[in-house]
Structures are given as structure tokens and as C-alpha cells.
C-alpha atoms as a PDB file:
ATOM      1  CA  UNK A   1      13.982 185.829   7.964  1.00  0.00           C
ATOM      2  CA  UNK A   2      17.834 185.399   7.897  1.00  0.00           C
ATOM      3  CA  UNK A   3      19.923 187.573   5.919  1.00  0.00           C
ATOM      4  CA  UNK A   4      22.595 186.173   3.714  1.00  0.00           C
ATOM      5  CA  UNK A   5      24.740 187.338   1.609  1.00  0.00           C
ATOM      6  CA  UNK A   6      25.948 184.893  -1.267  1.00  0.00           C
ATOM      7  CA  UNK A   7      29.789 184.705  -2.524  1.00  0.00           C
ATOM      8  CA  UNK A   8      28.609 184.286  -6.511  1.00  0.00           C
ATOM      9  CA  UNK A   9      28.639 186.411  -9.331  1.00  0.00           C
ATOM     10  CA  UNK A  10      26.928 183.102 -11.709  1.00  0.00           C
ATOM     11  CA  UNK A  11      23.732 183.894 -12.269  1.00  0.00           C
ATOM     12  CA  UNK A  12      22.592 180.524 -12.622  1.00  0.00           C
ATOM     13  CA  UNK A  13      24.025 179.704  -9.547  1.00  0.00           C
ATOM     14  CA  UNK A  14      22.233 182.623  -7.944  1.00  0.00           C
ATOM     15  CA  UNK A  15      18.883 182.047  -8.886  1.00  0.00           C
ATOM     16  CA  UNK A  16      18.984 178.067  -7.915  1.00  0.00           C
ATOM     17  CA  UNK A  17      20.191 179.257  -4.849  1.00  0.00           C
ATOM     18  CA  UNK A  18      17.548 182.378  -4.015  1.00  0.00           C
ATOM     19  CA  UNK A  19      15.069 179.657  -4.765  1.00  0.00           C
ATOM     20  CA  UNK A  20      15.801 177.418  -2.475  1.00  0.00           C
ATOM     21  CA  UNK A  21      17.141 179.163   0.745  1.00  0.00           C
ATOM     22  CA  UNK A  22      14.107 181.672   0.568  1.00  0.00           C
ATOM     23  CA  UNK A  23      11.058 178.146   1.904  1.00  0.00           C
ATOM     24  CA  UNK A  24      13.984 177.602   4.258  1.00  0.00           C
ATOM     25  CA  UNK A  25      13.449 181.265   5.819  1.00  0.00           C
ATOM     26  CA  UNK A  26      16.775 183.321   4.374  1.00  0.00           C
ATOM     27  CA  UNK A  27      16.713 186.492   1.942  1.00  0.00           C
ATOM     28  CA  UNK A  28      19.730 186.271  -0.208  1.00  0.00           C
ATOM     29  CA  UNK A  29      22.002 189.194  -1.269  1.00  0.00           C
ATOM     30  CA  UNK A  30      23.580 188.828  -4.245  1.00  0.00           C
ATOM     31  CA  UNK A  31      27.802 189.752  -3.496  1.00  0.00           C
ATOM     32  CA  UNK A  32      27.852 191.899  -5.971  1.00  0.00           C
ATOM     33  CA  UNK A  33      24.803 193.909  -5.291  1.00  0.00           C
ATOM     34  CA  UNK A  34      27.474 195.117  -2.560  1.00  0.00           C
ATOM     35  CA  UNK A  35      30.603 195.627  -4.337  1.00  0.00           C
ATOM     36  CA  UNK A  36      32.158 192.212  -3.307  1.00  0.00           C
ATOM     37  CA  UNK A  37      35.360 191.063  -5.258  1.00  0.00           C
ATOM     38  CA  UNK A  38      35.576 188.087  -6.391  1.00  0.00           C
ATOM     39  CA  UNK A  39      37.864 185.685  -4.110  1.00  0.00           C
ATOM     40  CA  UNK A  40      40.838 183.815  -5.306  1.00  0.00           C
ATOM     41  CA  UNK A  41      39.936 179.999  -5.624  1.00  0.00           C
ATOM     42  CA  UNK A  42      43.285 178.830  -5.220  1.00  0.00           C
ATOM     43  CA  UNK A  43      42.685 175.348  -4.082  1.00  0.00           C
ATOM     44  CA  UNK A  44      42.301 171.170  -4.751  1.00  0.00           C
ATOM     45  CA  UNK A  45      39.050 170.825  -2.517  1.00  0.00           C
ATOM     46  CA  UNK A  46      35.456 171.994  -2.916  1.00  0.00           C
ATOM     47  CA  UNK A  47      35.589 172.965   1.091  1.00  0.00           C
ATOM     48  CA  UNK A  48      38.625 174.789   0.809  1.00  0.00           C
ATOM     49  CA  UNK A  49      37.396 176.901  -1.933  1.00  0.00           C
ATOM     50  CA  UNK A  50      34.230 177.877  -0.717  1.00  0.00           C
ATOM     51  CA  UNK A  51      35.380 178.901   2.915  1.00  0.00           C
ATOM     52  CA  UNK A  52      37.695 181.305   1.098  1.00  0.00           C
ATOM     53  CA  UNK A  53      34.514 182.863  -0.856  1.00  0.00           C
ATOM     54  CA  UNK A  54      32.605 183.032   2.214  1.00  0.00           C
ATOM     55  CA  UNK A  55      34.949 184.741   4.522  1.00  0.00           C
ATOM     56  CA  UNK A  56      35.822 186.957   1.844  1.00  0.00           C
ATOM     57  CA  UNK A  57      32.828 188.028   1.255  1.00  0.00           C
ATOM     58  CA  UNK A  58      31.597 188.550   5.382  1.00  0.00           C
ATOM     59  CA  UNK A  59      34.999 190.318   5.344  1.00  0.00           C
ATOM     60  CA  UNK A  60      33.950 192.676   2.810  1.00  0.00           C
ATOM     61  CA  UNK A  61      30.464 193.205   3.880  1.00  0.00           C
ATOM     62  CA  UNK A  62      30.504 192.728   7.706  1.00  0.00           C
ATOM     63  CA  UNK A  63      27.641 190.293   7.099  1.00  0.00           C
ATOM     64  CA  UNK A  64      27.343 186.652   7.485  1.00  0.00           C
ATOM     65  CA  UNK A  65      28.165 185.051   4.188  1.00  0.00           C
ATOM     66  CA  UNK A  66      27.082 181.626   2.458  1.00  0.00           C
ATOM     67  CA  UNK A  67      29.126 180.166  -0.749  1.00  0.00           C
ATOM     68  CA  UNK A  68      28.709 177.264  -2.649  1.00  0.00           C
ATOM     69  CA  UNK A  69      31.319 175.356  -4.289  1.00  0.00           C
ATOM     70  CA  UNK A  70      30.237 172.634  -6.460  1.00  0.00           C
ATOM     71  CA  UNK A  71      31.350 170.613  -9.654  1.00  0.00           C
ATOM     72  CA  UNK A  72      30.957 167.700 -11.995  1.00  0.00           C
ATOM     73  CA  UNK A  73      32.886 164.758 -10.968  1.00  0.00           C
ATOM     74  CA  UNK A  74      33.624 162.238 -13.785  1.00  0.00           C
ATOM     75  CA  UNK A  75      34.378 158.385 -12.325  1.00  0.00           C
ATOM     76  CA  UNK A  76      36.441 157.339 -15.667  1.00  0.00           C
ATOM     77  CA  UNK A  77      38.461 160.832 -15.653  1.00  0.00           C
ATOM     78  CA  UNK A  78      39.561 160.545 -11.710  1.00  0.00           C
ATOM     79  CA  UNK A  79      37.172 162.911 -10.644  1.00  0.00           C
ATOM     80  CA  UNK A  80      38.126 165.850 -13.253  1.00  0.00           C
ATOM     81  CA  UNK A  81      36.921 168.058 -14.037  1.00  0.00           C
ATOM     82  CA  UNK A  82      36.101 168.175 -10.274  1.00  0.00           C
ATOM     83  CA  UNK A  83      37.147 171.743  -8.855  1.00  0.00           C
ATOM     84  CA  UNK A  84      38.104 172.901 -12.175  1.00  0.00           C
ATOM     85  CA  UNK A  85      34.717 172.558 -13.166  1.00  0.00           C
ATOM     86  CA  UNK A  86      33.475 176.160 -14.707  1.00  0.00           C
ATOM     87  CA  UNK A  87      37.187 176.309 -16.300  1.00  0.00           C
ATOM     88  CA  UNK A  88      37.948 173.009 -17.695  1.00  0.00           C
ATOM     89  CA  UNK A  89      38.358 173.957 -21.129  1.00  0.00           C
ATOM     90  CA  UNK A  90      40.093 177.773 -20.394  1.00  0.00           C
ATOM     91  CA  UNK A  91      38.937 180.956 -18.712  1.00  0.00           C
ATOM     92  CA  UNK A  92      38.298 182.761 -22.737  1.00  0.00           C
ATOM     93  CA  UNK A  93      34.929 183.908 -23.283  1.00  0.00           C
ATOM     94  CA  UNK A  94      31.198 184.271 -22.064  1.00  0.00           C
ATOM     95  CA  UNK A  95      30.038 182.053 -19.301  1.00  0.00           C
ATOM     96  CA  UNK A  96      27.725 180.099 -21.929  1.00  0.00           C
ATOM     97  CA  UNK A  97      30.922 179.942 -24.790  1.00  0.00           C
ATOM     98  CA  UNK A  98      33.267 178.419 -21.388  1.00  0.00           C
ATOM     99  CA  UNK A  99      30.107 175.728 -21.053  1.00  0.00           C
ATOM    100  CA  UNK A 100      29.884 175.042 -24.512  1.00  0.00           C
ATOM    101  CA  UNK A 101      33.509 174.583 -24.618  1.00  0.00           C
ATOM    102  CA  UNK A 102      33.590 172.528 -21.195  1.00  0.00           C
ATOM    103  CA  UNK A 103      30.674 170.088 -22.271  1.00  0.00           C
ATOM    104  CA  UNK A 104      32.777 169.728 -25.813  1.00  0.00           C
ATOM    105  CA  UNK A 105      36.079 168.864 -23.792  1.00  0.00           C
ATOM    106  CA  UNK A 106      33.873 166.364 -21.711  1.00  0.00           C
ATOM    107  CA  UNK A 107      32.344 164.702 -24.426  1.00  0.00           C
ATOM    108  CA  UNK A 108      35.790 164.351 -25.895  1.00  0.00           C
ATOM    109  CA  UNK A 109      37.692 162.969 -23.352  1.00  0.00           C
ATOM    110  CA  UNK A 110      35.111 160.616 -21.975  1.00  0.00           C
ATOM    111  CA  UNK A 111      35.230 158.656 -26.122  1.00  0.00           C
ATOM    112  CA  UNK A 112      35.472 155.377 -26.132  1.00  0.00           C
ATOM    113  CA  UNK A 113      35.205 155.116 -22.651  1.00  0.00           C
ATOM    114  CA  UNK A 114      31.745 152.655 -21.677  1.00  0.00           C
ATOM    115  CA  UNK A 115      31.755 153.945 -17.298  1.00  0.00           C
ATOM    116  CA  UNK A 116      30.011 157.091 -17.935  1.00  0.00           C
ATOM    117  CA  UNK A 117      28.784 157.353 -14.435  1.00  0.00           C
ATOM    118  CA  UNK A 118      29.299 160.884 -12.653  1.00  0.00           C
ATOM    119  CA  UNK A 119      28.059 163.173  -9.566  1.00  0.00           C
ATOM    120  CA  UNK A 120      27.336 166.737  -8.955  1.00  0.00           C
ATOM    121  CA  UNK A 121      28.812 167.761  -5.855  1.00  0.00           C
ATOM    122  CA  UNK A 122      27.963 170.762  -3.786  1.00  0.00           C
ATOM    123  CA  UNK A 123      29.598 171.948  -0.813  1.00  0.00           C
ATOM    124  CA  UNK A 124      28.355 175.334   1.330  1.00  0.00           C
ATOM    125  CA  UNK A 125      29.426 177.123   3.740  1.00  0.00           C
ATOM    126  CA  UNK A 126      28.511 179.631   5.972  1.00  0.00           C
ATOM    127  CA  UNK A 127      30.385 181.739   8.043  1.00  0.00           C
ATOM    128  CA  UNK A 128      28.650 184.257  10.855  1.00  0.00           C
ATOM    129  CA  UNK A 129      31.625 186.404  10.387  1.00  0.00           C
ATOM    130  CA  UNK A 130      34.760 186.555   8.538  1.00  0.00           C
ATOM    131  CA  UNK A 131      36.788 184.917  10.768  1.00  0.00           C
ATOM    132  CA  UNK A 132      33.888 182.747  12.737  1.00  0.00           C
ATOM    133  CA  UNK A 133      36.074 179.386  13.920  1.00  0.00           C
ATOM    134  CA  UNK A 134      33.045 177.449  13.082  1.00  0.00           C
ATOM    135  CA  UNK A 135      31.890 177.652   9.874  1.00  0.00           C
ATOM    136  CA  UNK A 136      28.617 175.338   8.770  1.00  0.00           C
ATOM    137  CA  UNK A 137      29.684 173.243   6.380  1.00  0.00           C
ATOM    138  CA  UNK A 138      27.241 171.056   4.590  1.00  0.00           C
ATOM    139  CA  UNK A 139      27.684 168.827   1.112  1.00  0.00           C
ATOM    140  CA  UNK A 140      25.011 167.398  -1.533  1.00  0.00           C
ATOM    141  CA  UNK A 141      25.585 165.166  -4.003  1.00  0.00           C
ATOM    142  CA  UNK A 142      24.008 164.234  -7.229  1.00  0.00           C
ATOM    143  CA  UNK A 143      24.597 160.671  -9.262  1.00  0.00           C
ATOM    144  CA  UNK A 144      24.042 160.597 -13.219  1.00  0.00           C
ATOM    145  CA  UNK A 145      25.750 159.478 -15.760  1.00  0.00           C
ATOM    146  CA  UNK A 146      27.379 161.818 -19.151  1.00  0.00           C
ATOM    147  CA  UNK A 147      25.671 161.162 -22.588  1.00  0.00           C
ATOM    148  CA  UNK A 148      27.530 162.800 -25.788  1.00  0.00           C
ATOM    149  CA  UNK A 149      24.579 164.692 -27.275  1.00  0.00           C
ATOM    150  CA  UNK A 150      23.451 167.378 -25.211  1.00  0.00           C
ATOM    151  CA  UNK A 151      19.576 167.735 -24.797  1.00  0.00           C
ATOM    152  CA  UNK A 152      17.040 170.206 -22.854  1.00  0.00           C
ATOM    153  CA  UNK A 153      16.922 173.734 -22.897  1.00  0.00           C
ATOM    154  CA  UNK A 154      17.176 174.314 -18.840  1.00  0.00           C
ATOM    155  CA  UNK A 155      19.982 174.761 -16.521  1.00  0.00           C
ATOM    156  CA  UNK A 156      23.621 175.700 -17.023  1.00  0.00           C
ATOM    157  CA  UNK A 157      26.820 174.142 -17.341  1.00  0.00           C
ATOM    158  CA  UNK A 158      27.179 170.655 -17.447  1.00  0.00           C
ATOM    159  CA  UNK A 159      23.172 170.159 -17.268  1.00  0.00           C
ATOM    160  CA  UNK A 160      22.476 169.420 -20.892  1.00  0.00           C
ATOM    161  CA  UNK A 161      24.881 166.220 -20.652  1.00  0.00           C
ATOM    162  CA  UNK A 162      23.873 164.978 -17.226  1.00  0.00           C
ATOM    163  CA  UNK A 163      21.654 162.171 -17.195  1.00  0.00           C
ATOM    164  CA  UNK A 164      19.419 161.278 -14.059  1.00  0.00           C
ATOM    165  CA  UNK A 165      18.829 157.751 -15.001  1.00  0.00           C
ATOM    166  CA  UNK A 166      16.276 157.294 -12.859  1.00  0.00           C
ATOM    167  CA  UNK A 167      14.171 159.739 -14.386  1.00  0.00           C
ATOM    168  CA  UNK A 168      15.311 158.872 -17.991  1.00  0.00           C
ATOM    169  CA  UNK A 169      16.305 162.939 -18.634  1.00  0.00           C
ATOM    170  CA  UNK A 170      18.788 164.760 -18.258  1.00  0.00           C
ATOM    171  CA  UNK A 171      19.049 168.007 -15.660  1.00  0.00           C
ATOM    172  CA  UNK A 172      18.397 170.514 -18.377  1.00  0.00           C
ATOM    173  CA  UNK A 173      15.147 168.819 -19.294  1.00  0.00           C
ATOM    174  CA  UNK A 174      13.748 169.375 -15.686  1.00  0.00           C
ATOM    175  CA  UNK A 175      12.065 172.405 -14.521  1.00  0.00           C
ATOM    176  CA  UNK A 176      13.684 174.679 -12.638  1.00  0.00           C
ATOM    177  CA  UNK A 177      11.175 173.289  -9.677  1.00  0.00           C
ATOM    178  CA  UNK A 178      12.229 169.957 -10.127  1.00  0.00           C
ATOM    179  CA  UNK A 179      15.912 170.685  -9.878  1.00  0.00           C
ATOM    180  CA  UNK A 180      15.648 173.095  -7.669  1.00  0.00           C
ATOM    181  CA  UNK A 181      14.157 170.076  -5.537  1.00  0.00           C
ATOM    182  CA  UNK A 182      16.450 167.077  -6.003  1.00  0.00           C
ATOM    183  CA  UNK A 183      19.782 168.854  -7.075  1.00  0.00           C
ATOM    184  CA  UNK A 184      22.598 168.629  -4.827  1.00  0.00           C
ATOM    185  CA  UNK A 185      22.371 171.974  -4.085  1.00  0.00           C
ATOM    186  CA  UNK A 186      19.306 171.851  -2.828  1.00  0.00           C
ATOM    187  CA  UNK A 187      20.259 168.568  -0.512  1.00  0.00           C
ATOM    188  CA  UNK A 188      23.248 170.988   0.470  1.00  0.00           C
ATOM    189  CA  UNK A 189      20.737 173.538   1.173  1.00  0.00           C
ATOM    190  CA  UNK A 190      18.713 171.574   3.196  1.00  0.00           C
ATOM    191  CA  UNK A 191      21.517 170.005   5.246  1.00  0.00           C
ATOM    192  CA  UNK A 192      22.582 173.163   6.208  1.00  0.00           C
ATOM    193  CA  UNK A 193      19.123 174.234   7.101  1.00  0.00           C
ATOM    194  CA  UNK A 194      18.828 171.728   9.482  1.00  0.00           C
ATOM    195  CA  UNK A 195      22.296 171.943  11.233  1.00  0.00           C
ATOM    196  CA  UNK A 196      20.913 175.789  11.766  1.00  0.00           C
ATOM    197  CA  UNK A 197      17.640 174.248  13.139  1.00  0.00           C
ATOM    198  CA  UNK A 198      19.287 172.355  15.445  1.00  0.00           C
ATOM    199  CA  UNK A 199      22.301 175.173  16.453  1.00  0.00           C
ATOM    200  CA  UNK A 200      21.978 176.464  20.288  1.00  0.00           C
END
């Protein structure tokens, strides 16, 4: 099994992630279980953001590092809140106040508007070492649409109001399995799985 250290601190993000690297054959390290500083997320892109995370965090711990960037991508908003996802209504309070306040912003911006269709994206990448020339870069994505009242109990962040309209429910009414199966994370996941299947 292939250790990995992963550049999050959200524990939502943590535990979707455990769960679905560990059938693929990796044991996942929390960053902070280490001591790991958060990196600065500086930039427009998904990619861009999470090579920073990961060679931050093989720089810290000498170890190879995976980090996911992802988002909520809104077709009638240009894309927003895209990379500014987790801090689209301001960085004040808990992680579950910031998505309470980030689904209300989203439900109030998108008014009046009838496209309501959306995507998750999910980029990862891992780096071997900090400053490995090659990183593995892999991307899922996720197609929905927004509703205005939130509903379902599961997931985090924008889950309540994204609906999967094939499956007439939104993410936080799956179970964890479920999302955990069909999430764009997990089609990052396995994408990058793969490419290391199929690396010399």
C-alpha cells in the first residue's frame, strides 16, 4: 500500500478522500497529523492551486503529497464561485457558518435566473517530491443543477443545493457510499489511479 500524505485540513474533504484512495491501494495521512501549514492559494485555476498544496506539503514532510482542489461552478454566474468556492461569502466563522453563508449567497445571486445548471469540479495532484517536474494531474467533474431550498442531511458545502437530476436528489441526500462512488472526486481519484497503473 502507497503512502500519501493529503494537503487538507477539511474534514469533509478528508474523509471522502480516505474513502476512496484506500480500494485503490493508498493509506492517507492527514497534513496536519504532521504539522503541515496550510499553503497559500493564491491563484485563478483549480491546477494551479492544488500543485501549490501538494508541493508544500512533500516539502514539509519529505513525503509524496496528493491535494485536491475542487469547487462549484455556476453556468449563469460565469463559473463563480469557481476557485473561490469555500470563501464565497467571506473567510468569518466556522466551516459550517462559511457554508451556510456560501449556499445563502448562491441562492441569492442565482434569483430570477431560470439556467440553474452547474458542475463540481475536482482537480488532484500528486507530486513524488516537492519539486518532482512531473506531477500527476488528474480532474473529475460532476453536472447538477442549484435548487433554492436546501435538502438532505449528508455532505458539506454546496451538497444540500446540488441536484443530480438524474437521480432526482440532491448530493446531501446520498450516502456517503454513493457519493463517495459517482462524485467527481472519486472520478478524479480514479483517473489518477489509473495513470499510476499504467506509470513505468
Amino acid at each position: 500500500m502507497q503512502r500519501l500524505v493529503i494537503a487538507s485540513n477539511n474534514a469533509g474533504k478528508l474523509r471522502e478522500l480516505s474513502a476512496i484512495l484506500a480500494p485503490l491501494g493508498f493509506e492517507t495521512v492527514p497534513q496536519g497529523d504532521l504539522g503541515v501549514p496550510e499553503a497559500e492559494e493564491p491563484h485563478h485555476t483549480f491546477v494551479e492551486n492544488a500543485l501549490a498544496k501538494a508541493r508544500n506539503c512533500a516539502r514539509h514532510t519529505g513525503l509524496a503529497a496528493l491535494a485536491d482542489d475542487s469547487g462549484l461552478c455556476v453556468e449563469a454566474l460565469g463559473g463563480a464561485p469557481g476557485v473561490h468556492s469555500a470563501y464565497f461569502a467571506g473567510r468569518l466563522g466556522t466551516r459550517e457558518e462559511r457554508d451556510r453563508a456560501n449556499n445563502a449567497l448562491l441562492v441569492d445571486k442565482l434569483a430570477g435566473q431560470a439556467d440553474r445548471g452547474a458542475h463540481y469540479v475536482c482537480v488532484i495532484v500528486l507530486v513524488r517530491h516537492a519539486d518532482d517536474p512531473e506531477p500527476v494531474i488528474t480532474e473529475g467533474r460532476w453536472r447538477g443543477e442549484i435548487v433554492d431550498l436546501p435538502r438532505g442531511a449528508g455532505g458539506f458545502g454546496y451538497d444540500p443545493h446540488f441536484l443530480l437530476p438524474g437521480l432526482g436528489r440532491t448530493v446531501a441526500e446520498l450516502l456517503a457510499a454513493e457519493k463517495n462512488r459517482l462524485s467527481h472526486r472519486a472520478i478524479a481519484a480514479e483517473r489518477l489511479a489509473a495513470r499510476l497503473r499504467g506509470a513505468d
